[in-house]
Protein backbone atom coordinates (compact mmCIF):
# COMPACT_ATOMS: atom_id res chain seq x y z
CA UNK A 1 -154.67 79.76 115.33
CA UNK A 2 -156.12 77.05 112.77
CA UNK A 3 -154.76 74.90 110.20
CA UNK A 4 -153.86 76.96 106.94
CA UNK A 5 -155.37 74.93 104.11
CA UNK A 6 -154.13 75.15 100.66
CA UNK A 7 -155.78 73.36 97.41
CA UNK A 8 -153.22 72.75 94.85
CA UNK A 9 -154.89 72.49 90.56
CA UNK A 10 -152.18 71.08 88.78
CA UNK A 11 -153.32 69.98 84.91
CA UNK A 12 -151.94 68.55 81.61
CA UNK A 13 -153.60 67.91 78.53
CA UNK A 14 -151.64 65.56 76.93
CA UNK A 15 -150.10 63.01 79.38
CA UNK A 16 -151.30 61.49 82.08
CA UNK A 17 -147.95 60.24 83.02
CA UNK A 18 -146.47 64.04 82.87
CA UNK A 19 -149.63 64.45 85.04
CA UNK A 20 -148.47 62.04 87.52
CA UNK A 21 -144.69 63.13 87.66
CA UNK A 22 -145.72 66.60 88.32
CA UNK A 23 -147.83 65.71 91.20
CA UNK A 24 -145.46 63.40 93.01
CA UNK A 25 -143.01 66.22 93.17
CA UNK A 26 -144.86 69.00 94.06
CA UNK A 27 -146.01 66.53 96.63
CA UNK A 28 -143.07 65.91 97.62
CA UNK A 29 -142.09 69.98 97.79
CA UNK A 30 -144.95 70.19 100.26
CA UNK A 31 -143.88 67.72 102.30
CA UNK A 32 -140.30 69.06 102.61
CA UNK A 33 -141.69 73.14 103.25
CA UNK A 34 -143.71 71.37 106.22
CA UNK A 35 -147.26 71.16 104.60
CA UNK A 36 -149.64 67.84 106.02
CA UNK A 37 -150.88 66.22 102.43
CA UNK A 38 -154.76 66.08 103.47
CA UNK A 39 -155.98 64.11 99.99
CA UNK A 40 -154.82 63.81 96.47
CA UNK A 41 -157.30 63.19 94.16
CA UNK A 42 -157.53 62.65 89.83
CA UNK A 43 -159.71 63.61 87.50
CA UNK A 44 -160.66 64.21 84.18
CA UNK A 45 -162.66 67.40 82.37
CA UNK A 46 -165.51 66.06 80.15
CA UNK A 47 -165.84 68.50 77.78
CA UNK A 48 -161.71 68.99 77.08
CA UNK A 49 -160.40 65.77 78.19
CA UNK A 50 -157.65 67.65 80.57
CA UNK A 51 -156.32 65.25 83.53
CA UNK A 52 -156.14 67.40 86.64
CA UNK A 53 -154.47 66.29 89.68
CA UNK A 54 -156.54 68.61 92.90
CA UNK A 55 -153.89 68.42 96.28
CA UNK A 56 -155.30 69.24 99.36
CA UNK A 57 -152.45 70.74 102.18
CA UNK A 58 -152.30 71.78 105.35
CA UNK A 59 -149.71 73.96 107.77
């Protein structure tokens, strides 16, 4: 059997910094439940201004 691949969306509208906490610890819940982080990458929504945070896993 193959890798299981999971993509993670995690967003916040108003703080980048909330953004970033929130990441680093579901990072960090992945890592302890056994999941490979694969990327972690930022971004930001044109048209509403919403930071999203997109985490790649794998089992």
């Amino acid at each position: 059997m193959g890798k299981q691949y999971k993509v993670l969306k995690i967003t916040n509208l108003w703080s980048t910094e909330k953004l970033r906490k929130e990441a680093e610890d579901t990072l960090n819940k992945a890592s302890k439940e056994g999941w490979e982080i694969i990327s972690v990458a930022f971004g930001t929504s044109s048209s509403s201004g919403m930071s999203t945070a997109m985490i790649t896993i794998a089992k």
